[in-house]
Protein backbone atom coordinates (compact mmCIF):
# COMPACT_ATOMS: atom_id res chain seq x y z
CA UNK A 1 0.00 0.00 0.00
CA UNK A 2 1.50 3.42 -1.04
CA UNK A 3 1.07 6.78 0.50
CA UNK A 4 1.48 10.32 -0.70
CA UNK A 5 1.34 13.27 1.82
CA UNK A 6 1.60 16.67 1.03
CA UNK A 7 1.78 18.96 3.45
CA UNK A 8 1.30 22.54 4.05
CA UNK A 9 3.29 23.63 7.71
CA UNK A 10 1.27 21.57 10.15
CA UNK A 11 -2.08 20.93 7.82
CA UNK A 12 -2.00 18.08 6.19
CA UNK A 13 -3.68 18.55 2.41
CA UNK A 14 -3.29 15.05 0.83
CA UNK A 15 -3.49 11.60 2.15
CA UNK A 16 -3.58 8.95 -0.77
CA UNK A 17 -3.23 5.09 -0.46
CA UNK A 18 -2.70 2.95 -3.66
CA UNK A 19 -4.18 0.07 -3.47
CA UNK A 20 -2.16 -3.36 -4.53
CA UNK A 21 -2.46 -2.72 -8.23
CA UNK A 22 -0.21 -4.79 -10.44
CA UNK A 23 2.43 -3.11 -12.63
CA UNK A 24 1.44 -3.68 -16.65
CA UNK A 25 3.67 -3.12 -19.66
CA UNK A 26 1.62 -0.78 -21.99
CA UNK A 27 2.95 1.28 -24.82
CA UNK A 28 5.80 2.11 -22.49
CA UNK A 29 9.27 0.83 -22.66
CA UNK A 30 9.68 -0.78 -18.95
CA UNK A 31 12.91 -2.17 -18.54
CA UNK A 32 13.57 -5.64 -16.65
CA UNK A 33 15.18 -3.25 -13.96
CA UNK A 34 12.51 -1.14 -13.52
CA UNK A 35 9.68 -3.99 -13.54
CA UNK A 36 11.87 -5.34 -10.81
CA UNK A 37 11.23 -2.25 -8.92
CA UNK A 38 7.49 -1.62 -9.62
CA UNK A 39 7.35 -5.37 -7.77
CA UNK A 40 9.46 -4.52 -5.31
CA UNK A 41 7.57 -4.74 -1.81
CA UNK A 42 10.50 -2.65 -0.13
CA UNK A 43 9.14 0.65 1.63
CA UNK A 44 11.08 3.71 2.72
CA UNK A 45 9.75 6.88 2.66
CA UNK A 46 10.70 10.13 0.54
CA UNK A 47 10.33 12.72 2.58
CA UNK A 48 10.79 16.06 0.64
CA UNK A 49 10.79 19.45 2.57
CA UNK A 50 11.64 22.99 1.73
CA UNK A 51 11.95 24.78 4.82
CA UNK A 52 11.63 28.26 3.03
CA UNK A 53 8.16 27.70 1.55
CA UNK A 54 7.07 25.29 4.32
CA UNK A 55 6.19 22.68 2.42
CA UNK A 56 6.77 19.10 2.68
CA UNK A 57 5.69 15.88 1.00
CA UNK A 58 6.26 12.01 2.33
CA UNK A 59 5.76 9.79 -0.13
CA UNK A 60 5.65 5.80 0.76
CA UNK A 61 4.78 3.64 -1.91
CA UNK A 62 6.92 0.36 -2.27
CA UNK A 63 9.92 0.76 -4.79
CA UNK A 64 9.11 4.27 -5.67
CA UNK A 65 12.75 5.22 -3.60
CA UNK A 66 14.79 2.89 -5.27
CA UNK A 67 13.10 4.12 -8.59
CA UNK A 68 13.73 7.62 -7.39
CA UNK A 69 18.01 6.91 -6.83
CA UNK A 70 18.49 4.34 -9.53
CA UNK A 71 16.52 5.07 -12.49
CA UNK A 72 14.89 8.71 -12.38
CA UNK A 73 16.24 11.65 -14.10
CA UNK A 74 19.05 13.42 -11.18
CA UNK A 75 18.49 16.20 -9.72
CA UNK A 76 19.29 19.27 -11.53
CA UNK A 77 18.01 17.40 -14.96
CA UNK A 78 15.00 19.10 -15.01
CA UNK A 79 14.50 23.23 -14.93
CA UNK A 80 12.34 24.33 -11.97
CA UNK A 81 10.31 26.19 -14.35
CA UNK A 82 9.58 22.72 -16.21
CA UNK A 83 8.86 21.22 -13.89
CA UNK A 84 6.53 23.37 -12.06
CA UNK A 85 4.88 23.56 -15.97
CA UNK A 86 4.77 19.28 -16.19
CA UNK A 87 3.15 19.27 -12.19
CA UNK A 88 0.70 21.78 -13.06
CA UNK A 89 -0.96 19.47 -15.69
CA UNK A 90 -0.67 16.24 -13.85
CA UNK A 91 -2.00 17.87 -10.42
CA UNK A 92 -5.04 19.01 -13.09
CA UNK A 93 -5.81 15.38 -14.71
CA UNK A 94 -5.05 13.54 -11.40
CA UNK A 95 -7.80 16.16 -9.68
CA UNK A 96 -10.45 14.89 -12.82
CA UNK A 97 -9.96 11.96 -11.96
CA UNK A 98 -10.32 11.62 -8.56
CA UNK A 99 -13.36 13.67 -8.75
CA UNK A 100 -14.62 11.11 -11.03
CA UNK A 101 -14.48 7.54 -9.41
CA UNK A 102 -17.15 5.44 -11.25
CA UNK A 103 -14.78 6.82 -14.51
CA UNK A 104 -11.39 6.18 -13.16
CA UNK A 105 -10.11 3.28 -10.48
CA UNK A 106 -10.70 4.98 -7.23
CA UNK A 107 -7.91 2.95 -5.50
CA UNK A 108 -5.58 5.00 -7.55
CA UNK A 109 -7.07 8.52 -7.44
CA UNK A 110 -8.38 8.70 -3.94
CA UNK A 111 -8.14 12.62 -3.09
CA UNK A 112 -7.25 15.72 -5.10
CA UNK A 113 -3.92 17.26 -4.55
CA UNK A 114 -3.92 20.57 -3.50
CA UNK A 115 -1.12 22.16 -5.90
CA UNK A 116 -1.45 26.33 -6.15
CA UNK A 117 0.94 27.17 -9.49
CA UNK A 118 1.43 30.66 -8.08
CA UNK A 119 3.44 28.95 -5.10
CA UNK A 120 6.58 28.71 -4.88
CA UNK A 121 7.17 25.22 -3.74
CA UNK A 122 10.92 25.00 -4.35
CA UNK A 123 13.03 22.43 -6.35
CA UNK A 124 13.43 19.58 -4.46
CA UNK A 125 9.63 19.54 -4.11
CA UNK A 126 8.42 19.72 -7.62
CA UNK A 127 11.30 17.28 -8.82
CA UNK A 128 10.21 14.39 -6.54
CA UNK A 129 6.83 15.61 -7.06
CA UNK A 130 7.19 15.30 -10.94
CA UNK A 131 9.02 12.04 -10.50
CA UNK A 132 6.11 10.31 -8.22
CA UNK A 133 4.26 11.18 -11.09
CA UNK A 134 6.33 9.34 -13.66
CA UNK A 135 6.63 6.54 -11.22
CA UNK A 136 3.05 6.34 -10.94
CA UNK A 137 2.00 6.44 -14.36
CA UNK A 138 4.68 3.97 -15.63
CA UNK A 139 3.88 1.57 -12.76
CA UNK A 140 0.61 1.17 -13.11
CA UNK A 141 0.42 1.86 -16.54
CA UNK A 142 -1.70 5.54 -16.75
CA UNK A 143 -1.56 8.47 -18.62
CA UNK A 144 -2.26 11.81 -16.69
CA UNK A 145 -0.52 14.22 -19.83
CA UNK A 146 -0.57 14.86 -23.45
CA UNK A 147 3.24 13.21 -23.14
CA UNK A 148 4.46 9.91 -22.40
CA UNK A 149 5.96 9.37 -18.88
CA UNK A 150 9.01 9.00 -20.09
CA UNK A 151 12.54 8.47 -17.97
């Protein structure tokens, strides 16, 4: 069971749990490596945390910290301002879907993330943000973009 928190100071804003959904190969190119992750029942939490902006997510969803150090973009790969552009229009699909439930498996989209584009969240936020995002979509095999979740 995964969880995503995102947190504002001392209010917490999102709580999501994905459910045991199994990974599936798709129109995506998922390596042996990486499949070996998404199966992975190993859980340590990413805790991400800008002190200046007092914000702060905690992500635990098995494998998606291994994915994180071993096969996601480093840090510094990615412009703020892209990704900042990229979480603005997953936070917008994931929200449509998880307003939509009888549309779209409610095990995955359980509660709307609370994402404000005019805030300043910092890097280190939106990168492991953006990166939970591609993890997501390549593990269980969705598509919250116009653009592939690539790595």
């Amino acid at each position: 069971m995964g969880k995503l928190l995102f947190k504002y100071g001392s209010t917490l804003v999102l709580s999501l749990f994905i459910m045991g959904c199994g990974a599936q190969k798709g129109a995506l190119d998922i390596s042996e490596k990486e499949q070996q992750v998404f199966e992975s029942k190993n859980e340590e939490p990413v805790e991400i945390a800008d002190e200046e902006s007092e914000y702060e997510i905690i992500i635990m969803e098995p494998g998606f910290n291994t994915w994180l150090q071993s096969i996601a973009r480093p840090p510094g790969y990615y412009s703020q301002s892209f990704l900042e552009s990229r979480n603005n229009i997953l936070v917008i699909n994931w929200n449509q879907r998880a307003l939509n439930p009888l549309q779209f498996d409610p095990n995955l989209y359980q509660l709307q993330i609370d994402y404000d584009p005019t805030i300043d969240y910092g890097y280190e936020v939106n990168y492991k943000l953006y990166n939970y995002f591609i993890f997501f979509q390549r593990r269980f095999n969705q598509r919250l973009g116009p653009f592939l979740p690539r790595i």
